[in-house]
Protein backbone atom coordinates (compact mmCIF):
# COMPACT_ATOMS: atom_id res chain seq x y z
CA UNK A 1 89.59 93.33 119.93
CA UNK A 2 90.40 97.13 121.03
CA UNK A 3 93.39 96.75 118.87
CA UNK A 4 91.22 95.60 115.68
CA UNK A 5 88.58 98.23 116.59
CA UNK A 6 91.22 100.31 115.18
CA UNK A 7 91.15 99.43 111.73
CA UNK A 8 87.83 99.12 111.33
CA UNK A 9 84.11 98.46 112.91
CA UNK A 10 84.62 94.11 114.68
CA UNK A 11 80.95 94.48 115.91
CA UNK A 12 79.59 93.01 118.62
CA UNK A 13 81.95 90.31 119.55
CA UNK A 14 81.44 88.57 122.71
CA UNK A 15 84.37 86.68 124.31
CA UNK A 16 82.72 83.49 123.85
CA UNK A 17 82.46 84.23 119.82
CA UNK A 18 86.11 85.20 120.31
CA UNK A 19 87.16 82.22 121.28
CA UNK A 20 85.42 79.52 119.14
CA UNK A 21 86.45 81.84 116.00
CA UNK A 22 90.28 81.35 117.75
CA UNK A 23 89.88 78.02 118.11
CA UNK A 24 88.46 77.83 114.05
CA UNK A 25 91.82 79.51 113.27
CA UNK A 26 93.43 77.26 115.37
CA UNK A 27 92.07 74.44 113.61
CA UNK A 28 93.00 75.41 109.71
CA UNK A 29 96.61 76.58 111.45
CA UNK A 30 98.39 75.59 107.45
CA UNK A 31 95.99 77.94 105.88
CA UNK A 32 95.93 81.02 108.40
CA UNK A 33 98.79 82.50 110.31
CA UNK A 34 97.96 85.28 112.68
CA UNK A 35 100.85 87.11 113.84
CA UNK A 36 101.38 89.54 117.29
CA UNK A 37 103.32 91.84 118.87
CA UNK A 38 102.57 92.04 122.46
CA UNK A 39 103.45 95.08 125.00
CA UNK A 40 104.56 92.53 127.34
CA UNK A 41 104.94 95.80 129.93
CA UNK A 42 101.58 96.34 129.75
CA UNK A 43 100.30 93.09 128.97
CA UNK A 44 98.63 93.87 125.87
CA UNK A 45 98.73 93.83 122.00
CA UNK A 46 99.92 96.51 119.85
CA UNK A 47 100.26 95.13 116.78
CA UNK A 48 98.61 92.21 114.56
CA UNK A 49 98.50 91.15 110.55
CA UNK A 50 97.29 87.79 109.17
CA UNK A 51 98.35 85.87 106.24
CA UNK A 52 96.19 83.61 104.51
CA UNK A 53 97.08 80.83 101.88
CA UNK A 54 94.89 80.00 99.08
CA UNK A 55 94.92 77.20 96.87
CA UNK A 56 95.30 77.98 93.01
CA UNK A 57 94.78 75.41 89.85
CA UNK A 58 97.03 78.16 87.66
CA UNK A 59 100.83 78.41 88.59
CA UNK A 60 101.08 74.41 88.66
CA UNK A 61 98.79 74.50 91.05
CA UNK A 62 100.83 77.16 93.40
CA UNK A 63 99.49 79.35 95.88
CA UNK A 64 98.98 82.47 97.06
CA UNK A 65 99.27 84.30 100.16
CA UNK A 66 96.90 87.25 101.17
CA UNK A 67 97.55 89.91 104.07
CA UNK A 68 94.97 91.18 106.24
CA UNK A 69 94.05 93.07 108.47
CA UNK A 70 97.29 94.85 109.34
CA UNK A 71 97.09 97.49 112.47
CA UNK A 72 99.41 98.63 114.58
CA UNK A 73 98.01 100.58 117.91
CA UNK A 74 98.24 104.33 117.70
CA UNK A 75 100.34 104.15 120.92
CA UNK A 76 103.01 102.98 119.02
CA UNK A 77 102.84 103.80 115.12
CA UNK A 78 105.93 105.01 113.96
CA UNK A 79 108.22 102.34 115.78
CA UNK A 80 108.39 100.35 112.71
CA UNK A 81 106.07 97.40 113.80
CA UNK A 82 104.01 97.29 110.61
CA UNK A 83 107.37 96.85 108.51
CA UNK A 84 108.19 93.82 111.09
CA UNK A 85 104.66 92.35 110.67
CA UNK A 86 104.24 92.66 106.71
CA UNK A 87 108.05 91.67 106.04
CA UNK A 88 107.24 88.87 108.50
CA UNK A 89 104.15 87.31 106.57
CA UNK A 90 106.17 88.05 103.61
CA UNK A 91 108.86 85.69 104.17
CA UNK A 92 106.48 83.10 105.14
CA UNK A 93 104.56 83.40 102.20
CA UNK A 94 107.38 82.65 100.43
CA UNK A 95 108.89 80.02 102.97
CA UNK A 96 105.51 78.34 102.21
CA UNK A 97 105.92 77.87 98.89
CA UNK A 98 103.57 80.74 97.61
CA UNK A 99 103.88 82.34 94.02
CA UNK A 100 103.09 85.56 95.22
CA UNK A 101 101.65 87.28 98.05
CA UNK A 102 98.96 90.29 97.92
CA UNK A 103 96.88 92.96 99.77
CA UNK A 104 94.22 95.40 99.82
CA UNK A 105 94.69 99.05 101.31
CA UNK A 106 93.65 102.54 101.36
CA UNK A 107 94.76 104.69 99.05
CA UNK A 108 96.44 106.52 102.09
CA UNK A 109 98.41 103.51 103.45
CA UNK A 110 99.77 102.92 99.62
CA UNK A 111 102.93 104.76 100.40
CA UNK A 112 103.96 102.59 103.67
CA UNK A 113 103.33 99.07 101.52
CA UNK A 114 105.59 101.04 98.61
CA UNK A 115 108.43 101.21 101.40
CA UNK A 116 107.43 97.16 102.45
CA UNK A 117 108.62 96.47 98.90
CA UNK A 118 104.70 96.05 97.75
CA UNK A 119 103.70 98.07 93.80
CA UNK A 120 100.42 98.88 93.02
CA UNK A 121 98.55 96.01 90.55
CA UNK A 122 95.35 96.43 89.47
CA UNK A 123 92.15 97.48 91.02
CA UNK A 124 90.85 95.98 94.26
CA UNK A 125 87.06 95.37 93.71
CA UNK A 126 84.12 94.29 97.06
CA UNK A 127 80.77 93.66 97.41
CA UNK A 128 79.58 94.05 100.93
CA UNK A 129 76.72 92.08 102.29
């Protein structure tokens, strides 16, 4: 959770929420693939990204995969993990069978998804509630 707290607000998350929402992820395992890098010196994770796969009618009924939530500790930025995480999720949108895969950034993190192989497509819209 540190590790998330670094890409934006988690909350108040208690370990027991933690670990039903794991096991949730756990149970949809085709549609949502969280992947890790682990410190295994220090027993602790520095860097995380999640793909998720969505079901389309368009594209012969294809699919798409979505990256989230991409962070890599500040201990450690500059090491290259991001580029293993997002070409990682990459290929296995694309082992999966997906059309395409997207994201969402800042307008500051544009030029590290440029060097991922990612182009800017259209405008990224939210509502929050």
């Amino acid at each position: 959770m540190e590790l998330l707290s670094q890409l934006t607000s988690i909350g108040a998350v208690t370990e027991e929420q933690f670990k039903d929402q794991f096991a949730l992820f756990s149970q949809r395992a085709t549609d949502y693939h969280v992947m890790v890098i682990e410190d295994t010196v220090n027993s602790r994770v520095v860097a995380t990204g999640t793909l998720l796969i969505e079901l389309k009618f368009i594209h012969s009924c294809g699919e798409i995969g979505h990256i989230e939530d991409i962070v890599v500790h500040s201990s450690v930025r500059g090491k290259h993990l991001g580029q293993r995480i997002i070409q990682t999720l990459t290929d296995l949108a694309k082992k999966q069978g997906c059309y395409k895969v997207i994201l969402d950034c800042d307008e500051k993190n544009v030029e590290f998804y440029k060097k991922c192989g990612y182009s800017v497509k259209n405008v990224g819209m939210a509502k929050y509630f």
